[in-house]
PDB file of N, CA and C in Angstrom:
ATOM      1  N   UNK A   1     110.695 119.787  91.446  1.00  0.00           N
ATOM      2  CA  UNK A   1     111.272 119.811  92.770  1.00  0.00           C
ATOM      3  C   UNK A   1     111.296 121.253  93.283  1.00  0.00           C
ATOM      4  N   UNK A   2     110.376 121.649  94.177  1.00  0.00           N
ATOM      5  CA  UNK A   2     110.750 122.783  94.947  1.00  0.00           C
ATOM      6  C   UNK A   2     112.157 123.058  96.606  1.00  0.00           C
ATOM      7  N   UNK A   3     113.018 124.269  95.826  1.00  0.00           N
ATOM      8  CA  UNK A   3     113.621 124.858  96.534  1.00  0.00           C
ATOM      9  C   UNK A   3     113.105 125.432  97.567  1.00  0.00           C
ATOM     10  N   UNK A   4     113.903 124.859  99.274  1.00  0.00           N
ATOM     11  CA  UNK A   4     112.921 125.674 100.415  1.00  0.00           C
ATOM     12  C   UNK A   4     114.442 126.517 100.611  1.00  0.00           C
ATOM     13  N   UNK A   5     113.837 127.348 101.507  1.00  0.00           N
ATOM     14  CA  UNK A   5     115.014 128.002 101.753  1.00  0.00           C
ATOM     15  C   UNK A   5     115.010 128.021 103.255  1.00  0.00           C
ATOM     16  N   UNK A   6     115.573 126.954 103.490  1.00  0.00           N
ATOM     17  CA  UNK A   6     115.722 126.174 105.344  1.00  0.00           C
ATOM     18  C   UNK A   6     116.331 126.868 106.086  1.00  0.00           C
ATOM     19  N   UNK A   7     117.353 127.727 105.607  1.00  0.00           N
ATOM     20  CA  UNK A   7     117.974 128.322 106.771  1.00  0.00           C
ATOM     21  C   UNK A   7     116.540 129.334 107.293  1.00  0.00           C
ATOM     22  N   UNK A   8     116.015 129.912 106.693  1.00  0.00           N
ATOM     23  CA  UNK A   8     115.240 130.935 107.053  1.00  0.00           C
ATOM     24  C   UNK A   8     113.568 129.823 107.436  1.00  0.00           C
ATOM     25  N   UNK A   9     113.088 129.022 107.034  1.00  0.00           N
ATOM     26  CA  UNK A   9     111.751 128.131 107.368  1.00  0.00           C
ATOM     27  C   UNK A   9     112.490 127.202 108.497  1.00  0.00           C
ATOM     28  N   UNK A  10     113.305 126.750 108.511  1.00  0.00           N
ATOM     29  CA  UNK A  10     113.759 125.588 109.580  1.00  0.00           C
ATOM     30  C   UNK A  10     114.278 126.349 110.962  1.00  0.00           C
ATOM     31  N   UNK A  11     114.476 127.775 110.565  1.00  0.00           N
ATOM     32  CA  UNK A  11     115.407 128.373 111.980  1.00  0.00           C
ATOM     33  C   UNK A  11     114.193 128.474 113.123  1.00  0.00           C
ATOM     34  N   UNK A  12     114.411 128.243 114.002  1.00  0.00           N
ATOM     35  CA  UNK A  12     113.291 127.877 115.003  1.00  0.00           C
ATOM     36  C   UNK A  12     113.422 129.059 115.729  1.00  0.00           C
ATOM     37  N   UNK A  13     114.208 130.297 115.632  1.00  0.00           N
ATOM     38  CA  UNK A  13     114.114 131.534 116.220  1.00  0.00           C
ATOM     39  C   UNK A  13     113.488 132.651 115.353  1.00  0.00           C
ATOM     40  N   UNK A  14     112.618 131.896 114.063  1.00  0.00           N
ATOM     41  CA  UNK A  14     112.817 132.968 113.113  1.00  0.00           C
ATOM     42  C   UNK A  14     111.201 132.997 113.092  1.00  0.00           C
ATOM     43  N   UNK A  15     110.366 134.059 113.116  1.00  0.00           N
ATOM     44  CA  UNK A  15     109.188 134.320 113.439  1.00  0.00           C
ATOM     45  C   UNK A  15     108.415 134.867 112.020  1.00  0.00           C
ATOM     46  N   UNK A  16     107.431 133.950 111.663  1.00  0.00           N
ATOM     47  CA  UNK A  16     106.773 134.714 110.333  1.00  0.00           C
ATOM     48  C   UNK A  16     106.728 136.016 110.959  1.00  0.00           C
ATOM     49  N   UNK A  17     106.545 137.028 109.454  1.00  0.00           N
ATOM     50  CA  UNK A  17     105.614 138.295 109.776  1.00  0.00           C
ATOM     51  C   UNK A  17     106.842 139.343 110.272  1.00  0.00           C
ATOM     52  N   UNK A  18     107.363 138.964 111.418  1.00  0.00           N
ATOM     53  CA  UNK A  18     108.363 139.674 112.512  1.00  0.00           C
ATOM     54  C   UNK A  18     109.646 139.901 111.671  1.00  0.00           C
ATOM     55  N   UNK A  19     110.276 138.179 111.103  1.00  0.00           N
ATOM     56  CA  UNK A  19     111.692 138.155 110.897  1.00  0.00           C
ATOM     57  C   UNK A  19     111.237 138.264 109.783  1.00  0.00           C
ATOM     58  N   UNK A  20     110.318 137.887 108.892  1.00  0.00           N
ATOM     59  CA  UNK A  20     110.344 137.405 107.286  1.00  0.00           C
ATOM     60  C   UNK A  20     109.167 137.945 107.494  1.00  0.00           C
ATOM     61  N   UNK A  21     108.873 138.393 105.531  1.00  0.00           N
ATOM     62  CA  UNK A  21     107.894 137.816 104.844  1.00  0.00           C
ATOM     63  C   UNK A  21     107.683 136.716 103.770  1.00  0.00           C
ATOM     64  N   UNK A  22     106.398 136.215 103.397  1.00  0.00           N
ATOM     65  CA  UNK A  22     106.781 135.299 102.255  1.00  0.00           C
ATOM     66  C   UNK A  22     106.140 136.999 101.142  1.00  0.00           C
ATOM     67  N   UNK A  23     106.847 136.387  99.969  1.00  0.00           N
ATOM     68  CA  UNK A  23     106.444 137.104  98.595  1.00  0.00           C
ATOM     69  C   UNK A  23     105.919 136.184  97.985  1.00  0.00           C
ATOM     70  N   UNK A  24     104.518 135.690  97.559  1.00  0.00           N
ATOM     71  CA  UNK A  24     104.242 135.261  96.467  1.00  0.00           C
ATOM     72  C   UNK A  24     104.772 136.018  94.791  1.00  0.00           C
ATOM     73  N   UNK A  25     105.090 134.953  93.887  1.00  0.00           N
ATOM     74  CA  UNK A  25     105.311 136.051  92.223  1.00  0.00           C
ATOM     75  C   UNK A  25     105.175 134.724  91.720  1.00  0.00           C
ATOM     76  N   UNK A  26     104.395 135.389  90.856  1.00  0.00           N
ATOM     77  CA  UNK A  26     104.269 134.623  89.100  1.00  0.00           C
ATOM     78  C   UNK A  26     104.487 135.457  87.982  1.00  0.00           C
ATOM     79  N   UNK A  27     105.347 135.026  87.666  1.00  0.00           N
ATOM     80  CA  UNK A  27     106.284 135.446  86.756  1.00  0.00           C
ATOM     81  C   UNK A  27     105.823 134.404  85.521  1.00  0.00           C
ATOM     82  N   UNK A  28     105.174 134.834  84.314  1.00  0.00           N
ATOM     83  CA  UNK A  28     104.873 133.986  83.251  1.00  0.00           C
ATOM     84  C   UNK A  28     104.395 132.634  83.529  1.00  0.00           C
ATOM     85  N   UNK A  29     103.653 132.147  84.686  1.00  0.00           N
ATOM     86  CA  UNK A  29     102.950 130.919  84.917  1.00  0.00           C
ATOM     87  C   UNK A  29     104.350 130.160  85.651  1.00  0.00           C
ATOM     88  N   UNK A  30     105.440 130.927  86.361  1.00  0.00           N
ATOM     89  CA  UNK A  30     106.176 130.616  87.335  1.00  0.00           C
ATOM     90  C   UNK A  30     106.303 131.127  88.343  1.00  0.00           C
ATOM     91  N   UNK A  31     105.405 130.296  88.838  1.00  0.00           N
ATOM     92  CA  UNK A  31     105.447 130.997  90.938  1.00  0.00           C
ATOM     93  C   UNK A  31     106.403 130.428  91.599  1.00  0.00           C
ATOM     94  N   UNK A  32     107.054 131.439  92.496  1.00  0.00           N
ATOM     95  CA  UNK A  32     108.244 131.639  92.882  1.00  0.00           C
ATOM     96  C   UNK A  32     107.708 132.136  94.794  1.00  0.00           C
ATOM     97  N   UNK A  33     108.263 131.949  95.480  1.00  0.00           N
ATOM     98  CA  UNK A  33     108.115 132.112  96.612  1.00  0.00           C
ATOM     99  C   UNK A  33     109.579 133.222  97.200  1.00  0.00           C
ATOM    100  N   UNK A  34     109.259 134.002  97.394  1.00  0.00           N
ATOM    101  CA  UNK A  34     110.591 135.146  97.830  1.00  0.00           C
ATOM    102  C   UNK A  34     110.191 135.561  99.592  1.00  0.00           C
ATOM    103  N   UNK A  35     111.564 135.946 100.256  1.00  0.00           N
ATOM    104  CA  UNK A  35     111.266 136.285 100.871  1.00  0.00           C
ATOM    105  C   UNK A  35     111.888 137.481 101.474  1.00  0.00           C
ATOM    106  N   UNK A  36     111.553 138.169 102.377  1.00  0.00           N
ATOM    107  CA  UNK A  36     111.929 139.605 102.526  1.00  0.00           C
ATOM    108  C   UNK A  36     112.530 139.203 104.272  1.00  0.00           C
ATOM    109  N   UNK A  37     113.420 139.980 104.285  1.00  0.00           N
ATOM    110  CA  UNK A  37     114.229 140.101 105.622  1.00  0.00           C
ATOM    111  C   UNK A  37     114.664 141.409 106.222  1.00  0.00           C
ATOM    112  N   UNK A  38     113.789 141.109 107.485  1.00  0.00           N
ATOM    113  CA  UNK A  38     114.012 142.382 108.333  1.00  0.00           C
ATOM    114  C   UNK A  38     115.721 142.329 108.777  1.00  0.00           C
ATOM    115  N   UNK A  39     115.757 143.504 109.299  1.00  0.00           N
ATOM    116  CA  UNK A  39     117.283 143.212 108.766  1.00  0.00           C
ATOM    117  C   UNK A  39     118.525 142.648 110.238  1.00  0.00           C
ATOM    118  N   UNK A  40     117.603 142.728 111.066  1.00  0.00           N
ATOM    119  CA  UNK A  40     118.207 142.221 112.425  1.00  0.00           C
ATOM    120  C   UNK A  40     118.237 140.394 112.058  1.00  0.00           C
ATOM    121  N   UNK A  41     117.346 139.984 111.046  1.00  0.00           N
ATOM    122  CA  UNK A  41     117.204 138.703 111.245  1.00  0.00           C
ATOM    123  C   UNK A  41     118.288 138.498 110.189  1.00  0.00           C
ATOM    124  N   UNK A  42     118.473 139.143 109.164  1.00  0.00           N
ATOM    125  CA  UNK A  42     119.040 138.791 108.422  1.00  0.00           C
ATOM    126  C   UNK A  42     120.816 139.156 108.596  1.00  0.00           C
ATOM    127  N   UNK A  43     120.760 139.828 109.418  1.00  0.00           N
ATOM    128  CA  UNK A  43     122.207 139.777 110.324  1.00  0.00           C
ATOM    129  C   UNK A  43     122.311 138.372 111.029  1.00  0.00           C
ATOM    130  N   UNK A  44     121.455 137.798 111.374  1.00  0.00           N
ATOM    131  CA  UNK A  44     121.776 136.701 112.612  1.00  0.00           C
ATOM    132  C   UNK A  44     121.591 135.692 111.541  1.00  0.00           C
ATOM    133  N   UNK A  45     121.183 135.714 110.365  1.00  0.00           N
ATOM    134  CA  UNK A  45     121.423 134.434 109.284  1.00  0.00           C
ATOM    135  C   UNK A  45     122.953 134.765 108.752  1.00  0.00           C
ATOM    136  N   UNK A  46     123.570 135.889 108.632  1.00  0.00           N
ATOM    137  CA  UNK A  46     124.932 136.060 107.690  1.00  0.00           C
ATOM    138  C   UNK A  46     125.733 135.554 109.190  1.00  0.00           C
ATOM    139  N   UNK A  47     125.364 135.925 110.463  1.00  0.00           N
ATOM    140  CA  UNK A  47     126.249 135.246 111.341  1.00  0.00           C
ATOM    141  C   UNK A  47     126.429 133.928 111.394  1.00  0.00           C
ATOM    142  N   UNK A  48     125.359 133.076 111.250  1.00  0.00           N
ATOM    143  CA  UNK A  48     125.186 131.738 111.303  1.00  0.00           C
ATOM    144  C   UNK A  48     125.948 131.088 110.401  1.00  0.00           C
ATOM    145  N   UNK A  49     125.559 131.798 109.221  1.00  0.00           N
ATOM    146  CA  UNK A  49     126.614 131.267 107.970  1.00  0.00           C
ATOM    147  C   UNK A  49     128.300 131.225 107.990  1.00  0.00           C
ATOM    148  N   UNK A  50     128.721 132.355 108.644  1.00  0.00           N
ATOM    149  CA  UNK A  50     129.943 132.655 109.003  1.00  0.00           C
ATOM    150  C   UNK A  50     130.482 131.488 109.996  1.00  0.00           C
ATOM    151  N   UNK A  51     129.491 131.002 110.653  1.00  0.00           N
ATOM    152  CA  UNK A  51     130.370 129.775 111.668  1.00  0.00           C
ATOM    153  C   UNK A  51     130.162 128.828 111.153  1.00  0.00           C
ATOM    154  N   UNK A  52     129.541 128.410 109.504  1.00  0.00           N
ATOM    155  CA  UNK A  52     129.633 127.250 108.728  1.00  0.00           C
ATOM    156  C   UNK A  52     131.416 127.395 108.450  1.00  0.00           C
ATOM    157  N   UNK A  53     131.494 126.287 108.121  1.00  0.00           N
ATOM    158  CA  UNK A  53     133.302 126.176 107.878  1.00  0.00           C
ATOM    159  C   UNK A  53     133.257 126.086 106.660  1.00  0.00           C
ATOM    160  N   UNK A  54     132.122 125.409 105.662  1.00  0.00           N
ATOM    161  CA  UNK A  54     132.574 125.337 103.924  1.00  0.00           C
ATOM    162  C   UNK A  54     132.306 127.074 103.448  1.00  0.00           C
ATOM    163  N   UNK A  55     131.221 127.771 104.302  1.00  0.00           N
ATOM    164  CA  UNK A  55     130.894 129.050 103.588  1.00  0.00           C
ATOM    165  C   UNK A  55     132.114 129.953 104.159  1.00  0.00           C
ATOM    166  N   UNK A  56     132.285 129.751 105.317  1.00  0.00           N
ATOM    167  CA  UNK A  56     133.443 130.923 105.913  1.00  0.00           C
ATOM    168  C   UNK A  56     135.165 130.660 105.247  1.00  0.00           C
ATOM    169  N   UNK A  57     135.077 129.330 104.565  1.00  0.00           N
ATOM    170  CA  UNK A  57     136.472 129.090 103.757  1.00  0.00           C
ATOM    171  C   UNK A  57     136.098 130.102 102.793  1.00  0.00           C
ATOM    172  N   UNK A  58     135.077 129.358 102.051  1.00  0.00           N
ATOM    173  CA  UNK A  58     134.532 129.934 100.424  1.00  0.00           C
ATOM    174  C   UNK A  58     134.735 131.846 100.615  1.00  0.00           C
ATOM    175  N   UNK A  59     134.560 132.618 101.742  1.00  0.00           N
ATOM    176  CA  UNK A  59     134.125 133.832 101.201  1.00  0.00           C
ATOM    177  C   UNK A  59     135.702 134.237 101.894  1.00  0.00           C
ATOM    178  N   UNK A  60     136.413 133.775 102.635  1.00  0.00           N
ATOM    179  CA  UNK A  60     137.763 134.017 102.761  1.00  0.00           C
ATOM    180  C   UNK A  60     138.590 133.811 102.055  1.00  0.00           C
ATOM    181  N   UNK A  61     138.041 132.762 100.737  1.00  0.00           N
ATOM    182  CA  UNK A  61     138.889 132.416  99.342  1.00  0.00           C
ATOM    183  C   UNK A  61     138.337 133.168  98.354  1.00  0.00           C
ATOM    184  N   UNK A  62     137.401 133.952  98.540  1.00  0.00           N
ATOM    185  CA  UNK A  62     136.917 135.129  97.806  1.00  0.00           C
ATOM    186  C   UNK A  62     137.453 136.270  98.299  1.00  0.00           C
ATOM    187  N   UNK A  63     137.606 136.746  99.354  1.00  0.00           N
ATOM    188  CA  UNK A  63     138.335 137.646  99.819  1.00  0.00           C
ATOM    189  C   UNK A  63     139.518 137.959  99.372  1.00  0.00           C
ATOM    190  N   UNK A  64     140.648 136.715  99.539  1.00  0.00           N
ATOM    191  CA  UNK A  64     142.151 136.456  98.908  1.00  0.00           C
ATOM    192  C   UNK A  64     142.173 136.899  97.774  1.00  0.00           C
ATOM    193  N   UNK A  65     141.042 136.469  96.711  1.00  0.00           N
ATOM    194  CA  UNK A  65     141.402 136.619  95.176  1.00  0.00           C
ATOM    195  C   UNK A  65     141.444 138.408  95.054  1.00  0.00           C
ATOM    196  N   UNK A  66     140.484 138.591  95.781  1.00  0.00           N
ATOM    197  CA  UNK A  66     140.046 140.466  95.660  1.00  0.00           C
ATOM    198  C   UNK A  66     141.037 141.156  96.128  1.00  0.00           C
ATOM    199  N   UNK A  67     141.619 140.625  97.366  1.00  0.00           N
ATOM    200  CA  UNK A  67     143.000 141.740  98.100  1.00  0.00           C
ATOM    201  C   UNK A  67     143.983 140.992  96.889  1.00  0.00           C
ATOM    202  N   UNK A  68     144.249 140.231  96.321  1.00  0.00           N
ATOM    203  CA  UNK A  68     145.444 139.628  95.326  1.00  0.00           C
ATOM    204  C   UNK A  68     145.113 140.402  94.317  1.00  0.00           C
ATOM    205  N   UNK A  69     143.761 140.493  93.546  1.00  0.00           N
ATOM    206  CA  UNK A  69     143.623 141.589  92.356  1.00  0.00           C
ATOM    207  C   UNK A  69     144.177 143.017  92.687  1.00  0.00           C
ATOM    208  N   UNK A  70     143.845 143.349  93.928  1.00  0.00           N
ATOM    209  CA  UNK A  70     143.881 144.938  94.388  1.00  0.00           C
ATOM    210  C   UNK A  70     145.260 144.860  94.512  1.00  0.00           C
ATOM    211  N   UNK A  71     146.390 143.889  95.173  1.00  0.00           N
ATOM    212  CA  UNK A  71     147.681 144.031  94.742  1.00  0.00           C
ATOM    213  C   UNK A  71     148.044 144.070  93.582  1.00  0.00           C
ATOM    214  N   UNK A  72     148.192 143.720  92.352  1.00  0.00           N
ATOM    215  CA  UNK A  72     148.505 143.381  90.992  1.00  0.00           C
ATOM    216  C   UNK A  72     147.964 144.696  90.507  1.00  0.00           C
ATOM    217  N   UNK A  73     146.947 145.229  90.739  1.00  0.00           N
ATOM    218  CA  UNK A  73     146.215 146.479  90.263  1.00  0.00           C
ATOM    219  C   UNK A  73     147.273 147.309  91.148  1.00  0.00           C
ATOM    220  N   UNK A  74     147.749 147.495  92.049  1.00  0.00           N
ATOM    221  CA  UNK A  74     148.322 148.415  92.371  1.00  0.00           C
ATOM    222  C   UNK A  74     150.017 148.475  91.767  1.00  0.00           C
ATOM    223  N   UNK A  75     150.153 146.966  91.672  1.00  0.00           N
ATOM    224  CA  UNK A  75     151.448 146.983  91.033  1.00  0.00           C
ATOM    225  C   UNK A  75     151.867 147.535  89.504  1.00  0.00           C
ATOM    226  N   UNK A  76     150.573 147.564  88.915  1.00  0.00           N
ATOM    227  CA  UNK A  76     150.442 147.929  87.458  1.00  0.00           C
ATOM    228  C   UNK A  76     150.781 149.447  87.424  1.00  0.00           C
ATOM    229  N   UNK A  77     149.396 149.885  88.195  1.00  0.00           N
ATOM    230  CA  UNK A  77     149.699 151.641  88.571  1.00  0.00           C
ATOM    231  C   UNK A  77     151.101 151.944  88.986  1.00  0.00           C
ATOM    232  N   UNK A  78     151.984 151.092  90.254  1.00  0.00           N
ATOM    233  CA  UNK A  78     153.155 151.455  90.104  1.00  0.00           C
ATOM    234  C   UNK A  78     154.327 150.944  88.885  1.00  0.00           C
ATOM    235  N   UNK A  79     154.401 150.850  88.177  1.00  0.00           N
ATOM    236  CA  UNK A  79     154.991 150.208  87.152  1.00  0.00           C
ATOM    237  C   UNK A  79     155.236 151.249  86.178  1.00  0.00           C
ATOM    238  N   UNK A  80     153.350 151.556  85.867  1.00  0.00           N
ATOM    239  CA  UNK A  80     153.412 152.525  84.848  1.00  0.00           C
ATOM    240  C   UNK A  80     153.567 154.058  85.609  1.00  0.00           C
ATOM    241  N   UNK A  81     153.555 154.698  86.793  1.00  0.00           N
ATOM    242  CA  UNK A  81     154.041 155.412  86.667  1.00  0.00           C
ATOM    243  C   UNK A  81     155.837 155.655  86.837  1.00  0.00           C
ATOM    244  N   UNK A  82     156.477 154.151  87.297  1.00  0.00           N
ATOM    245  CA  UNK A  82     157.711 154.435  87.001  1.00  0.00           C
ATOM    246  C   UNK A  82     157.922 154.426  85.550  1.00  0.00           C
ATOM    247  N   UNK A  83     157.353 154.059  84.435  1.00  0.00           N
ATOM    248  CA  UNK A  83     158.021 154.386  83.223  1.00  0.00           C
ATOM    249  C   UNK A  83     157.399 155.890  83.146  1.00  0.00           C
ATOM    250  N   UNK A  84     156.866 156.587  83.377  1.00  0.00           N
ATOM    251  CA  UNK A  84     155.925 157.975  83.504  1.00  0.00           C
ATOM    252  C   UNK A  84     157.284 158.731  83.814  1.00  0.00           C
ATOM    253  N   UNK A  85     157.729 158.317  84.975  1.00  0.00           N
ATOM    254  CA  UNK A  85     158.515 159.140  85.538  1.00  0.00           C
ATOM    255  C   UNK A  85     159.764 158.781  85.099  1.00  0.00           C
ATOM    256  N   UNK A  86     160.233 157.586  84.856  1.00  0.00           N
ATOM    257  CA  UNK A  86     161.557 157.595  83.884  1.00  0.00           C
ATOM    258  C   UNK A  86     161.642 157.918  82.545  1.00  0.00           C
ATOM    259  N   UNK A  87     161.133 157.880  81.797  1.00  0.00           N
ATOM    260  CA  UNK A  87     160.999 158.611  80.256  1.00  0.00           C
ATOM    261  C   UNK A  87     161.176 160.562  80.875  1.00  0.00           C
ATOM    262  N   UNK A  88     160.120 161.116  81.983  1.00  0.00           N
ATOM    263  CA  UNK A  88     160.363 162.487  82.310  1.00  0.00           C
ATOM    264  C   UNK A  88     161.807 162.925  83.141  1.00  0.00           C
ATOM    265  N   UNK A  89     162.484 161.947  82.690  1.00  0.00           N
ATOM    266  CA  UNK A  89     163.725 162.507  83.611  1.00  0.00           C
ATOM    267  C   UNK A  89     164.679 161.872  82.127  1.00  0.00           C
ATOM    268  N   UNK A  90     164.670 161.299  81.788  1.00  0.00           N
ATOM    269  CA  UNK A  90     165.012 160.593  80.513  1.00  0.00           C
ATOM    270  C   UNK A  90     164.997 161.928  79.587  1.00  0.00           C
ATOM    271  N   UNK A  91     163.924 162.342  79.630  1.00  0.00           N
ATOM    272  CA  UNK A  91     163.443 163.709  78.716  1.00  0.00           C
ATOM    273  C   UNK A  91     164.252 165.256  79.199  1.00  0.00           C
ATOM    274  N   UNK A  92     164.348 164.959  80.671  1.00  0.00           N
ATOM    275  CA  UNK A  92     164.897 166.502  80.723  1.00  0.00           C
ATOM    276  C   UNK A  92     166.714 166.377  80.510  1.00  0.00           C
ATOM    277  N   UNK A  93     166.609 164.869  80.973  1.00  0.00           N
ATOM    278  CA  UNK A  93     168.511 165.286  80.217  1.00  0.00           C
ATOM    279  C   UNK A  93     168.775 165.256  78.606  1.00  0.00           C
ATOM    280  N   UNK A  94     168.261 164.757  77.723  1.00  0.00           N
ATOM    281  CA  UNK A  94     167.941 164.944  76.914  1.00  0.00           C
ATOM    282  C   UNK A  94     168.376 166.746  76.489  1.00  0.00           C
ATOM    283  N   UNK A  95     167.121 166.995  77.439  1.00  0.00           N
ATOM    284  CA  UNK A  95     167.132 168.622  77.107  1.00  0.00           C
ATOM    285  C   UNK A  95     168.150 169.328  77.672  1.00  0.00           C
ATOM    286  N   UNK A  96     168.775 169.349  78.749  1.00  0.00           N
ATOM    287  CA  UNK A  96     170.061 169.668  79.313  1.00  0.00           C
ATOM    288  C   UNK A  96     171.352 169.174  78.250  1.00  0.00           C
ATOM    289  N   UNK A  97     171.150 168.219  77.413  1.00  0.00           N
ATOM    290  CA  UNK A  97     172.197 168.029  76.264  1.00  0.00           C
ATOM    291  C   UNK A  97     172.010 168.813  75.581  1.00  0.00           C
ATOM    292  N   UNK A  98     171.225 168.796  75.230  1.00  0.00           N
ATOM    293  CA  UNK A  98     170.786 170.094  74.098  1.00  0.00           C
ATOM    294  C   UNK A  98     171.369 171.730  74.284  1.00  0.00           C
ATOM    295  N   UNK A  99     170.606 171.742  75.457  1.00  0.00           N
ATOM    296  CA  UNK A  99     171.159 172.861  75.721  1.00  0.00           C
ATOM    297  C   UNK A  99     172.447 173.690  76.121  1.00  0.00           C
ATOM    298  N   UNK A 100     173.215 171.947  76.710  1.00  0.00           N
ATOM    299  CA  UNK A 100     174.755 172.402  76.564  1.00  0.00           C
ATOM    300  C   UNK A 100     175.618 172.751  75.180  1.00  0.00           C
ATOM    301  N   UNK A 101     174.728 172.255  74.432  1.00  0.00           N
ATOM    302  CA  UNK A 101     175.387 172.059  72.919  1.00  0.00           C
ATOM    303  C   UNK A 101     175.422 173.591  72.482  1.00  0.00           C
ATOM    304  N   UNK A 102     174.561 174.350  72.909  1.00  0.00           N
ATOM    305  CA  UNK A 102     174.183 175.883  72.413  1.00  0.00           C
ATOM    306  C   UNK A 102     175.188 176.791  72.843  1.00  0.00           C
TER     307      UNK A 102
END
């Protein structure tokens, strides 16, 4: 069963040569059909995709997970430098005992 890749062969604004090329490759007695995108066209395919509703959920539920990691990652960094900074204040009274003792 060959894979077409329709958004780019079915788009009826999309011009061999101009918007695309094809790549022929054989790769070990597997030919593969690739294609190359100029990059104005390939802006107006990531737009198209964006007003699909299953892909524009999917990469906004990819989005969430990444700003949710980048919170938790930031919460870690703050965490550990409050024990950073409470052990260094922890430490200088410490040393202020000490030194009252003298």
């Amino acid at each position: 069963m060959q894979r077409v890749k329709t958004n780019i062969l079915e788009n009826v604004f999309a011009i061999e040569n101009v918007d695309f090329i094809r790549a022929r490759h054989n790769d070990e007695g597997n030919e593969t059909i690739d294609y190359k995108l100029s990059a104005s066209f390939a802006k107006k395919l990531a737009s198209e995709n964006l007003s699909k509703l299953d892909i524009k959920q999917y990469i906004d539920e990819r989005l969430k997970e990444i700003e949710d990691k980048r919170i938790n990652d930031g919460r870690e960094v703050l965490q550990y430098f409050t024990k950073v900074i409470l052990n260094w204040i922890n430490g200088i009274r410490i040393i202020n005992k000490i030194m009252r003792r003298k």
